[in-house]
PDB file of N, CA and C in Angstrom:
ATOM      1  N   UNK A   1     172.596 111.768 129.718  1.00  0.00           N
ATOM      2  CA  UNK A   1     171.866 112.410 128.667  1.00  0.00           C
ATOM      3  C   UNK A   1     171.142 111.383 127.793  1.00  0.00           C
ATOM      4  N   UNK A   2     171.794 109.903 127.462  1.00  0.00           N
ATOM      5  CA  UNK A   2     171.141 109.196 126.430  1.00  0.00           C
ATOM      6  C   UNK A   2     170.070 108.458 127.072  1.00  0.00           C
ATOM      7  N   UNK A   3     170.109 108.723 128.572  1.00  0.00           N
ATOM      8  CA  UNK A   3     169.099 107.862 129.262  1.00  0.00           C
ATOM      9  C   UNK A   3     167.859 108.871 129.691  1.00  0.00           C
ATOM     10  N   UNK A   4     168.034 110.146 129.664  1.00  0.00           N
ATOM     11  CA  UNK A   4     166.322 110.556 129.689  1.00  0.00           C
ATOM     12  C   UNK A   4     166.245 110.798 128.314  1.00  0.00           C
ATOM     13  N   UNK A   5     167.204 110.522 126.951  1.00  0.00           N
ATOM     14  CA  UNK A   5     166.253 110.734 125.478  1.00  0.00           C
ATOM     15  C   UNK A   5     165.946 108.981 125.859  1.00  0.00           C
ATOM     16  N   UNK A   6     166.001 108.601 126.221  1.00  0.00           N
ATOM     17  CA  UNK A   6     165.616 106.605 126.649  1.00  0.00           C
ATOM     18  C   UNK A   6     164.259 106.912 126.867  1.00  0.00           C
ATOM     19  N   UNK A   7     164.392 107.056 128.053  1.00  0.00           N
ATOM     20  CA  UNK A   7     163.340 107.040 128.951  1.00  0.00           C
ATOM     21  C   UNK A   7     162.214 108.457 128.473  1.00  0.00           C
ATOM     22  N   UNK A   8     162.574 109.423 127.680  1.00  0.00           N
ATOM     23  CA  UNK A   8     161.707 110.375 126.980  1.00  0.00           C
ATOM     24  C   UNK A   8     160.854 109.768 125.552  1.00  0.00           C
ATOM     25  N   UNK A   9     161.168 108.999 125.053  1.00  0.00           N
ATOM     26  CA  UNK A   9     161.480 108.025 124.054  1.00  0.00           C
ATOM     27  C   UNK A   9     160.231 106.996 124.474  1.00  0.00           C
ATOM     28  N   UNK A  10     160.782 106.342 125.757  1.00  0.00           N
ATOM     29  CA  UNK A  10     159.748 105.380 126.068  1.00  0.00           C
ATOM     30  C   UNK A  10     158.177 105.772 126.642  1.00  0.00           C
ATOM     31  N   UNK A  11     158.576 106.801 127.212  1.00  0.00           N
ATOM     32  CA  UNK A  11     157.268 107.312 127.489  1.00  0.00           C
ATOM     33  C   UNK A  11     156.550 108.110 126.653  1.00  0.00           C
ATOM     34  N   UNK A  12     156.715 108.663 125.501  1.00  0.00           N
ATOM     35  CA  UNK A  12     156.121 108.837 124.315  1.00  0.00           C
ATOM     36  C   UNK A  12     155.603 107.163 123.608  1.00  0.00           C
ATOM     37  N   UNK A  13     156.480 106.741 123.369  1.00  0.00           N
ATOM     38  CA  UNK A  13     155.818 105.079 122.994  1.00  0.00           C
ATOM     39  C   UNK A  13     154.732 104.075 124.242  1.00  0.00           C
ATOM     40  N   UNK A  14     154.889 104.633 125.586  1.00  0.00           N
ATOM     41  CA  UNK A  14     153.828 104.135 126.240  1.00  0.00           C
ATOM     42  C   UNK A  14     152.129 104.766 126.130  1.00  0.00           C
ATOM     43  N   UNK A  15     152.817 106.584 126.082  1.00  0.00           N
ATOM     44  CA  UNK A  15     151.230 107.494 125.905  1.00  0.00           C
ATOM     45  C   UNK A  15     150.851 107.240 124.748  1.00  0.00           C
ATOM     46  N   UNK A  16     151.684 107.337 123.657  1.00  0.00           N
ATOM     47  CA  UNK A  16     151.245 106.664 122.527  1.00  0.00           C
ATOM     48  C   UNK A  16     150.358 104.947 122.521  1.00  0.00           C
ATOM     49  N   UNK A  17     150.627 104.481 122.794  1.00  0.00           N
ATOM     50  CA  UNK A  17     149.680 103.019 123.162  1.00  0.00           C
ATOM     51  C   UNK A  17     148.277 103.362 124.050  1.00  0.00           C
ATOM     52  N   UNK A  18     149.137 104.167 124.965  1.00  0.00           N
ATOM     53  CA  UNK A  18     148.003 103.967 126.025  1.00  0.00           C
ATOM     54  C   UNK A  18     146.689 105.201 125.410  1.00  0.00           C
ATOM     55  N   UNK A  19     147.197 105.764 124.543  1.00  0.00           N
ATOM     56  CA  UNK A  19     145.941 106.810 124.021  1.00  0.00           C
ATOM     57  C   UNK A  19     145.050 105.973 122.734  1.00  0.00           C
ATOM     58  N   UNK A  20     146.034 105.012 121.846  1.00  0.00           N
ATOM     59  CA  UNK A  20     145.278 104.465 121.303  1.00  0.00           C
ATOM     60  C   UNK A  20     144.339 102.907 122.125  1.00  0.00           C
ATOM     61  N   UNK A  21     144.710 102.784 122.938  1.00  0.00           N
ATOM     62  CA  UNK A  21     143.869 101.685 123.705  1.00  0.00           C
ATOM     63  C   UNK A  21     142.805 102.197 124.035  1.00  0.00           C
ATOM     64  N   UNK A  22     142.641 103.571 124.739  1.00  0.00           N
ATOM     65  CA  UNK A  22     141.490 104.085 125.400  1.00  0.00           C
ATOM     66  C   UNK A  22     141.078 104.513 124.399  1.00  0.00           C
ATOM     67  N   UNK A  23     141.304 104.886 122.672  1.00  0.00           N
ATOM     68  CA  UNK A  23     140.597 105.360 121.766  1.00  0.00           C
ATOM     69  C   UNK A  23     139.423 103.998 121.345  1.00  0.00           C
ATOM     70  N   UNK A  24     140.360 102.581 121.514  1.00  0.00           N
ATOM     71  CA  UNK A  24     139.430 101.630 120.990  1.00  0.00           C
ATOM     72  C   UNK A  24     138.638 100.794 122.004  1.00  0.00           C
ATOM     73  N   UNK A  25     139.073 101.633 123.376  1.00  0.00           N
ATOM     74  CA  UNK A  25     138.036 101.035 124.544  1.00  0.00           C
ATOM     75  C   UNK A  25     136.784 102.298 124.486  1.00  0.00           C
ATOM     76  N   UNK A  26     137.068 102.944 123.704  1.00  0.00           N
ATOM     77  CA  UNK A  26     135.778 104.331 123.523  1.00  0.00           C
ATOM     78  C   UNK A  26     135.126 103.743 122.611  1.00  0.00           C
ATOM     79  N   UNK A  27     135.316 103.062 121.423  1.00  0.00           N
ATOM     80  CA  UNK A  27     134.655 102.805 120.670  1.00  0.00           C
ATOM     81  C   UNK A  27     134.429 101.452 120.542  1.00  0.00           C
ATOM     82  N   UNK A  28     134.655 100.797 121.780  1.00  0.00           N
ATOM     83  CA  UNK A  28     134.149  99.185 121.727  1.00  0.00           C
ATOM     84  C   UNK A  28     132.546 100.040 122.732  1.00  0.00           C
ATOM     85  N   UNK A  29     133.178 100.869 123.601  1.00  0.00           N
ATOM     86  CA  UNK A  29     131.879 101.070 124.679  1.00  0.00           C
ATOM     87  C   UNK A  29     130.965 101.399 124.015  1.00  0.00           C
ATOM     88  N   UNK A  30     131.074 102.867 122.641  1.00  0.00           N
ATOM     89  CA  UNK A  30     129.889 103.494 122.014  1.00  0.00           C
ATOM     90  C   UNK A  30     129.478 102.091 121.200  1.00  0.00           C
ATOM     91  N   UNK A  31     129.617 100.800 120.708  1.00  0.00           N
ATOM     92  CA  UNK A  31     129.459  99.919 119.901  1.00  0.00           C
ATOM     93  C   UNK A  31     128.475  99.041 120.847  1.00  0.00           C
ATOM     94  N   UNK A  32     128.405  99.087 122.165  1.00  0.00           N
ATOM     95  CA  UNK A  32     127.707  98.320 123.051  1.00  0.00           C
ATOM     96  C   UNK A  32     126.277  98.931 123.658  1.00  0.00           C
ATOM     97  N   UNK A  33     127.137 100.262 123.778  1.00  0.00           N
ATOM     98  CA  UNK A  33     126.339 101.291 124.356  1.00  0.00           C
ATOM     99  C   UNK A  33     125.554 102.149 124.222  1.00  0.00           C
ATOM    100  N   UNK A  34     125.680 102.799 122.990  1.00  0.00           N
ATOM    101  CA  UNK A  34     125.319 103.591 122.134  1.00  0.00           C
ATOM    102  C   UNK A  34     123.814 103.396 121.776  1.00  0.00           C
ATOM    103  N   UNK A  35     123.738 104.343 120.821  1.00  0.00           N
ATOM    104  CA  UNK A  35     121.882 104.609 120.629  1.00  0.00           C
ATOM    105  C   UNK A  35     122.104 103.569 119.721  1.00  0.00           C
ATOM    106  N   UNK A  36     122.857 103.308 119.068  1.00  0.00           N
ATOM    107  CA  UNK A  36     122.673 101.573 117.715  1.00  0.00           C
ATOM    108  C   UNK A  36     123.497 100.498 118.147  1.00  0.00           C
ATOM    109  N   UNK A  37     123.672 100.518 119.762  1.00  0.00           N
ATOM    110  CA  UNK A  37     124.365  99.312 119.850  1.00  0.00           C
ATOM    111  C   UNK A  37     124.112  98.421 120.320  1.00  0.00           C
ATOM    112  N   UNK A  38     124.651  97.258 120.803  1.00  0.00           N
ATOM    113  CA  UNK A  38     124.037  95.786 120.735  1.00  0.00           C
ATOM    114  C   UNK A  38     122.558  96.204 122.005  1.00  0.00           C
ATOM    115  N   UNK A  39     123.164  97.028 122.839  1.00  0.00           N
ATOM    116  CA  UNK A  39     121.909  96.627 124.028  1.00  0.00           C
ATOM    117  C   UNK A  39     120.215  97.709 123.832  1.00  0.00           C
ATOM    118  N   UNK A  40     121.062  98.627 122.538  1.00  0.00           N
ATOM    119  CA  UNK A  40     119.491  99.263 122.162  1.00  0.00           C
ATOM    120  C   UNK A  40     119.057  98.014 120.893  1.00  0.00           C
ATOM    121  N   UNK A  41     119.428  96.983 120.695  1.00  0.00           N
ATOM    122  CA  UNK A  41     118.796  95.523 119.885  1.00  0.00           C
ATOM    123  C   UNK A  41     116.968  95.043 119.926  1.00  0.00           C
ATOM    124  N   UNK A  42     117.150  95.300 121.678  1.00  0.00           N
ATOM    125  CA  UNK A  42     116.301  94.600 121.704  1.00  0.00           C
ATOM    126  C   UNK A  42     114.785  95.481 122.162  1.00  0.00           C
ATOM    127  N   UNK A  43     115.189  96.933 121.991  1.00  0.00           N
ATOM    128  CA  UNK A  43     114.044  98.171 121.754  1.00  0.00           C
ATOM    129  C   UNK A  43     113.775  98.181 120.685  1.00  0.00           C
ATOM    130  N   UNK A  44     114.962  97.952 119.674  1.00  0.00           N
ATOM    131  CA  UNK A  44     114.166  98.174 118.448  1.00  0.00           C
ATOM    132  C   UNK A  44     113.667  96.868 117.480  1.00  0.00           C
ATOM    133  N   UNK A  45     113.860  95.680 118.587  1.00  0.00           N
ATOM    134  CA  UNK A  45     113.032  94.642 117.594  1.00  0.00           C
ATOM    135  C   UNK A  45     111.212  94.929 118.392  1.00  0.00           C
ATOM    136  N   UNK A  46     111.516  95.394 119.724  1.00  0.00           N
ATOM    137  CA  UNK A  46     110.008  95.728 120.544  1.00  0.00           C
ATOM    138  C   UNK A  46     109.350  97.284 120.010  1.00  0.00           C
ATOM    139  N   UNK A  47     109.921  97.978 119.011  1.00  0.00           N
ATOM    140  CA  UNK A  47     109.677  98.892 118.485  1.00  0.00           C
ATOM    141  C   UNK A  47     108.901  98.425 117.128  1.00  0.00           C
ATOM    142  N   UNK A  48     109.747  97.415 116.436  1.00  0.00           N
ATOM    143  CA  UNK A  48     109.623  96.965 115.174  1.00  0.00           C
ATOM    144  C   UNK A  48     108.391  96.303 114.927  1.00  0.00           C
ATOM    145  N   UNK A  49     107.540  95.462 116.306  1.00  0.00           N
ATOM    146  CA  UNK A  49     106.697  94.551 116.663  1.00  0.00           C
ATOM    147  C   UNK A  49     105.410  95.723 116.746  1.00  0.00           C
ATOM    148  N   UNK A  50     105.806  96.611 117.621  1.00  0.00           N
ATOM    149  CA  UNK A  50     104.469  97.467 117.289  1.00  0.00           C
ATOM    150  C   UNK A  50     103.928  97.844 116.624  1.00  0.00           C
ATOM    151  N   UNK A  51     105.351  98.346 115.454  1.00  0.00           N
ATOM    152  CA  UNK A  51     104.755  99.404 114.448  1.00  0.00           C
ATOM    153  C   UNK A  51     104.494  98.482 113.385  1.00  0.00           C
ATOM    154  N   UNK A  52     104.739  96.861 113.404  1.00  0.00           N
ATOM    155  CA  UNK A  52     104.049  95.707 112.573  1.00  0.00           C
ATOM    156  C   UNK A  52     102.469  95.645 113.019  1.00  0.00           C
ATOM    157  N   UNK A  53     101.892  95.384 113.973  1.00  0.00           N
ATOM    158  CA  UNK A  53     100.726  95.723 114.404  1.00  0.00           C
ATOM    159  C   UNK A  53     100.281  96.938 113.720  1.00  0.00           C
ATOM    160  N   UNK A  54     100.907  98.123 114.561  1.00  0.00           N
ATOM    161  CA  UNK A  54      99.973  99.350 113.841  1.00  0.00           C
ATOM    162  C   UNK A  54      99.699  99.085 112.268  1.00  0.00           C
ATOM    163  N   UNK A  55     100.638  99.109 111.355  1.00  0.00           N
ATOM    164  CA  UNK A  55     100.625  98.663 109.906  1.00  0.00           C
ATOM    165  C   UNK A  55      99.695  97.725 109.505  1.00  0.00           C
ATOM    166  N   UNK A  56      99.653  96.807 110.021  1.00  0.00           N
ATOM    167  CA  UNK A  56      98.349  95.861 109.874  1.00  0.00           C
ATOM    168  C   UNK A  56      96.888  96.509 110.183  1.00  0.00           C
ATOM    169  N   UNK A  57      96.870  96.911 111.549  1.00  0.00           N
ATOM    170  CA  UNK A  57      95.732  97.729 111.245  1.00  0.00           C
ATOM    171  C   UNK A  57      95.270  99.033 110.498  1.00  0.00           C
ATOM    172  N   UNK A  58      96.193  99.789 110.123  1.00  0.00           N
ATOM    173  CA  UNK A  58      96.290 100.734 109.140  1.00  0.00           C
ATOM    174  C   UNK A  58      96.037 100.155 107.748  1.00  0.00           C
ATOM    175  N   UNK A  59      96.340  98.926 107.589  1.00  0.00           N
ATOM    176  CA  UNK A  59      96.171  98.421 106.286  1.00  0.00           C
ATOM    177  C   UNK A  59      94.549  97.612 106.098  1.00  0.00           C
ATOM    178  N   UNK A  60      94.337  97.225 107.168  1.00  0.00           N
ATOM    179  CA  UNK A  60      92.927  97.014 107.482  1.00  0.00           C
ATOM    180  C   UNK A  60      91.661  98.062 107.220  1.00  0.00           C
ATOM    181  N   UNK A  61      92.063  99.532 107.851  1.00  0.00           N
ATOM    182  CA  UNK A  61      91.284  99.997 107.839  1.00  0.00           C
ATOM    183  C   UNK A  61      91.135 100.882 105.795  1.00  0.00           C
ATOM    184  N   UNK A  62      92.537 101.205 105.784  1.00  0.00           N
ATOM    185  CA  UNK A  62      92.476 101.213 104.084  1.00  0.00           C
ATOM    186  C   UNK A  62      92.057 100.454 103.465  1.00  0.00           C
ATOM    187  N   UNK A  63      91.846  99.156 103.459  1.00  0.00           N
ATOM    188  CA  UNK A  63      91.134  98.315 102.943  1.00  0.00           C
ATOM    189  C   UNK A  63      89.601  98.695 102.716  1.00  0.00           C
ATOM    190  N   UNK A  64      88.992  98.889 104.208  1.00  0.00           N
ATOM    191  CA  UNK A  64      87.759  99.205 104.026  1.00  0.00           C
ATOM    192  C   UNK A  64      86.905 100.430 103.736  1.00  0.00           C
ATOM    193  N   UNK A  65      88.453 101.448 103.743  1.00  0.00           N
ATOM    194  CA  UNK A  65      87.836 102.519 103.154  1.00  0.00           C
ATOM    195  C   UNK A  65      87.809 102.203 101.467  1.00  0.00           C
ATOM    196  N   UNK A  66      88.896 101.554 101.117  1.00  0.00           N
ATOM    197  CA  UNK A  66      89.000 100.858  99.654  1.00  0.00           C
ATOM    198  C   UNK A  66      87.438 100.207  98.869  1.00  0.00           C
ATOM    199  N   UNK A  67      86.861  99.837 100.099  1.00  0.00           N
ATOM    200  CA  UNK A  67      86.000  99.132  99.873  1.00  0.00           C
ATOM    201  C   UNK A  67      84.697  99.944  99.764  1.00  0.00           C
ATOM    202  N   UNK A  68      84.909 100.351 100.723  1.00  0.00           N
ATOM    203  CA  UNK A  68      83.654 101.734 100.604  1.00  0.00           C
ATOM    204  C   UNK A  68      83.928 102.967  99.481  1.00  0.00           C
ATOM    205  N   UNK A  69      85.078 102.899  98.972  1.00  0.00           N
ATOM    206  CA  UNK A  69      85.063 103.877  97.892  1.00  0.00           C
ATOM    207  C   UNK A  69      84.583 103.036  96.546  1.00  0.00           C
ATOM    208  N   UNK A  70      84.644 102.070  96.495  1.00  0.00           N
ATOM    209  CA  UNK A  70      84.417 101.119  95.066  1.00  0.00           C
ATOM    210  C   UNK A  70      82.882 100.869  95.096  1.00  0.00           C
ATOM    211  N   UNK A  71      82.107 100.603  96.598  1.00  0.00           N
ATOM    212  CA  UNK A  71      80.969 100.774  96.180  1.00  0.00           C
ATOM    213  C   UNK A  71      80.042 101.954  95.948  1.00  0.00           C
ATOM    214  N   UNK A  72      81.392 103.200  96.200  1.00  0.00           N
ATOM    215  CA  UNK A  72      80.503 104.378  95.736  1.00  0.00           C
ATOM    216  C   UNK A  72      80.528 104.857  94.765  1.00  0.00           C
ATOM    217  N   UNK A  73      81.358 103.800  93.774  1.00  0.00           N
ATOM    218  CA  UNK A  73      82.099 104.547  92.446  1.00  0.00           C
ATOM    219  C   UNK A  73      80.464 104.740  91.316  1.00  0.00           C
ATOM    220  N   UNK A  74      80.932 106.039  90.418  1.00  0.00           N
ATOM    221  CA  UNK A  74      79.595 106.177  89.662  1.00  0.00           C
ATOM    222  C   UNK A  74      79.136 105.283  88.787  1.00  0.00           C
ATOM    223  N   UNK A  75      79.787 104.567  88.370  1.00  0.00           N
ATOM    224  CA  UNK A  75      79.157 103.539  87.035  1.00  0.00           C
ATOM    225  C   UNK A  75      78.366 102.167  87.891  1.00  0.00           C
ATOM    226  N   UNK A  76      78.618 101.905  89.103  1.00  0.00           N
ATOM    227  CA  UNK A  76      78.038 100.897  89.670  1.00  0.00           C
ATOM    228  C   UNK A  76      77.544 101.425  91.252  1.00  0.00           C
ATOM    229  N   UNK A  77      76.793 102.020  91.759  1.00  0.00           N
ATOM    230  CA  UNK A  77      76.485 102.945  93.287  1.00  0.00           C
ATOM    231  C   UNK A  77      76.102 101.824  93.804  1.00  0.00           C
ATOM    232  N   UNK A  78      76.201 101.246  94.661  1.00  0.00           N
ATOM    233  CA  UNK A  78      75.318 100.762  95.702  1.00  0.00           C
ATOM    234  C   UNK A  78      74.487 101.259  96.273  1.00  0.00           C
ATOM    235  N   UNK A  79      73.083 100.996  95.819  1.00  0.00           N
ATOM    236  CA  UNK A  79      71.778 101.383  96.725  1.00  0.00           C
ATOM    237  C   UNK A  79      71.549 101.819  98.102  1.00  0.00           C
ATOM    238  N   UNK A  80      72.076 100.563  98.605  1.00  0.00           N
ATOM    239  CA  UNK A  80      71.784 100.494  99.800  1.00  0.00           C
ATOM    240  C   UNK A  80      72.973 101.647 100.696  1.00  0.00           C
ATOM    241  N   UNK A  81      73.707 102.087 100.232  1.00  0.00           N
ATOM    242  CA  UNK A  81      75.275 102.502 100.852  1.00  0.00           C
ATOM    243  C   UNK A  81      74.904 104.092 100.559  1.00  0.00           C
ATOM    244  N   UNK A  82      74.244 104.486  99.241  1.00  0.00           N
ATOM    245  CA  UNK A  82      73.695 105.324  99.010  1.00  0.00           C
ATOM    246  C   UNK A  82      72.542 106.596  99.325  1.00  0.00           C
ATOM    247  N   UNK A  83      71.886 105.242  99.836  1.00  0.00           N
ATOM    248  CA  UNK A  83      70.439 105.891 100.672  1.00  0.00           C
ATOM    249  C   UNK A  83      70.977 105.769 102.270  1.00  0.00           C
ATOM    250  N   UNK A  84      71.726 105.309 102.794  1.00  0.00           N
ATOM    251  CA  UNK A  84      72.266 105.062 104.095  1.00  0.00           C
ATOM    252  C   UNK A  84      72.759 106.849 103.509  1.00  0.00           C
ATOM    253  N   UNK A  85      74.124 106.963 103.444  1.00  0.00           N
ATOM    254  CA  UNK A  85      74.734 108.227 103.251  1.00  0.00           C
ATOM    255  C   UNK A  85      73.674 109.360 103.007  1.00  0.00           C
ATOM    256  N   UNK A  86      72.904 109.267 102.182  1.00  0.00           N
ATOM    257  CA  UNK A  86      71.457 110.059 101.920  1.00  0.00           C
ATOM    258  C   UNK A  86      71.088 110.529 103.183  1.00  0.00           C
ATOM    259  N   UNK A  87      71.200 109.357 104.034  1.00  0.00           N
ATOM    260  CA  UNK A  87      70.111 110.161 104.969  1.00  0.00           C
ATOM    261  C   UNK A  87      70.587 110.837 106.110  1.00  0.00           C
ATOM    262  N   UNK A  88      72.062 109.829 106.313  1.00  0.00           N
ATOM    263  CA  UNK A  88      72.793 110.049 107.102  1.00  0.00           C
ATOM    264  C   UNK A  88      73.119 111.890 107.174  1.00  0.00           C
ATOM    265  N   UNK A  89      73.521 112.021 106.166  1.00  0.00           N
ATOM    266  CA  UNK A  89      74.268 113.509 105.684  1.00  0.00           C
ATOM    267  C   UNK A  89      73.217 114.208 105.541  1.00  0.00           C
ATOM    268  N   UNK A  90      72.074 114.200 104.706  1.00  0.00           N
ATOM    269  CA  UNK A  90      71.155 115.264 104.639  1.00  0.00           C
ATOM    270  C   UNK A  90      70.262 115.040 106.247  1.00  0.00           C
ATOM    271  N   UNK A  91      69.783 114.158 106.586  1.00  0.00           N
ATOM    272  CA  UNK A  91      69.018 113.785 107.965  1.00  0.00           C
ATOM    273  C   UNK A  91      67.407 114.437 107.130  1.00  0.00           C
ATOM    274  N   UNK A  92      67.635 113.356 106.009  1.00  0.00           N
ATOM    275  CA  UNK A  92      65.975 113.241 105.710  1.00  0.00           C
ATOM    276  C   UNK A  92      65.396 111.774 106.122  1.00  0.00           C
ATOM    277  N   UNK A  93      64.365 111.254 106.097  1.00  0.00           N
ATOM    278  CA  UNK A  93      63.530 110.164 105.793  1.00  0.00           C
ATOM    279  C   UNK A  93      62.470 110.120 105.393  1.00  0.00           C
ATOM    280  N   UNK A  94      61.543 109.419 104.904  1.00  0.00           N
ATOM    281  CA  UNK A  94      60.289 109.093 104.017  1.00  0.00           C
ATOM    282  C   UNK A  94      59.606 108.898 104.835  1.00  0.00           C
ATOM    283  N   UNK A  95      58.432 109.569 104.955  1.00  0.00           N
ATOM    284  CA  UNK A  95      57.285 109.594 106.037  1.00  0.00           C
ATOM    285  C   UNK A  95      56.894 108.328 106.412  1.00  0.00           C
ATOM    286  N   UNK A  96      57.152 107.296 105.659  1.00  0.00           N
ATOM    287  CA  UNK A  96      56.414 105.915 106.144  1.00  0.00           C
ATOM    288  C   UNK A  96      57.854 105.324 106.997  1.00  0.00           C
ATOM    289  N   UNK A  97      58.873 105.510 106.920  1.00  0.00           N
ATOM    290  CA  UNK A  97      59.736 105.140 107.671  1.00  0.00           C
ATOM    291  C   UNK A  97      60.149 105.166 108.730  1.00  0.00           C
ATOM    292  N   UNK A  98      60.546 104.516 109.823  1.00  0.00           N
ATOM    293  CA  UNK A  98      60.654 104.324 111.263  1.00  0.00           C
ATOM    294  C   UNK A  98      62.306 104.403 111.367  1.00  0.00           C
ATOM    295  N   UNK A  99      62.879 105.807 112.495  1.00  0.00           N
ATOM    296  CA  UNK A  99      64.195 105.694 112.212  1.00  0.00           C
ATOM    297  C   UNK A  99      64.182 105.148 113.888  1.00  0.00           C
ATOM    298  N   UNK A 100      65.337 104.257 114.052  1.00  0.00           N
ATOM    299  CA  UNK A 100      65.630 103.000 115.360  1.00  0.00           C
ATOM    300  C   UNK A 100      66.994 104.117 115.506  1.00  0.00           C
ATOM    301  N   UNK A 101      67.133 104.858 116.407  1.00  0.00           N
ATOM    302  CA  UNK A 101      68.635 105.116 116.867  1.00  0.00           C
ATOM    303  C   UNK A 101      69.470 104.174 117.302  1.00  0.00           C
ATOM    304  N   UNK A 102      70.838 104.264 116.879  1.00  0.00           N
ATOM    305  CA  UNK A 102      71.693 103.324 117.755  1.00  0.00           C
ATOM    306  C   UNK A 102      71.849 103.327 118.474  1.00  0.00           C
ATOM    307  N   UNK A 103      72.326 104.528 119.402  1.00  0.00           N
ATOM    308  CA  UNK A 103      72.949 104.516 120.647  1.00  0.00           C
ATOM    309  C   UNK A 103      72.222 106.534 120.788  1.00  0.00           C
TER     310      UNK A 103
END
């Protein structure tokens, strides 16, 4: 009798181990493996690199809309930016003028 509460005994203290081992071999794997773990590292520094690019050019092109809004501001217009848009948008020109298409 005192030898299967022994041996009942011990094998509760082995499943016991052996459930917490495979609990921290689950969570060494999700730590490696996983969507944030060491081997998704190196997607998201090749993720990080793009969207540094995109940002740069996004910041580029705000710039020049920056730029084109300041020379349209009312207290100082730019002439030339003015009569461009003029003609562009209405599609007038001045009879003595020669319009060159771009493309």
């Amino acid at each position: 009798m005192a030898s299967k509460r022994i041996r009942l005994e011990a094998l509760k203290s082995s499943a016991t181990a052996g459930l917490a081992l495979l609990a921290l071999l689950a969570i060494g794997a999700y730590a490696v493996i996983g969507p944030t773990g060491v081997l998704a590292w190196s997607d998201y520094q090749q993720r990080l690199e793009q969207q540094t690019a995109e940002l740069a050019a996004l910041e580029k092109e705000r710039d020049a809309l920056r730029n084109r809004v300041d020379l349209l501001n009312p207290d100082g217009v730019d002439p030339d930016l003015a009569g461009e848009l003029l003609r562009k948008e209405l599609n007038v020109v001045h009879p003595d003028e020669i319009v060159v298409p771009l493309k």
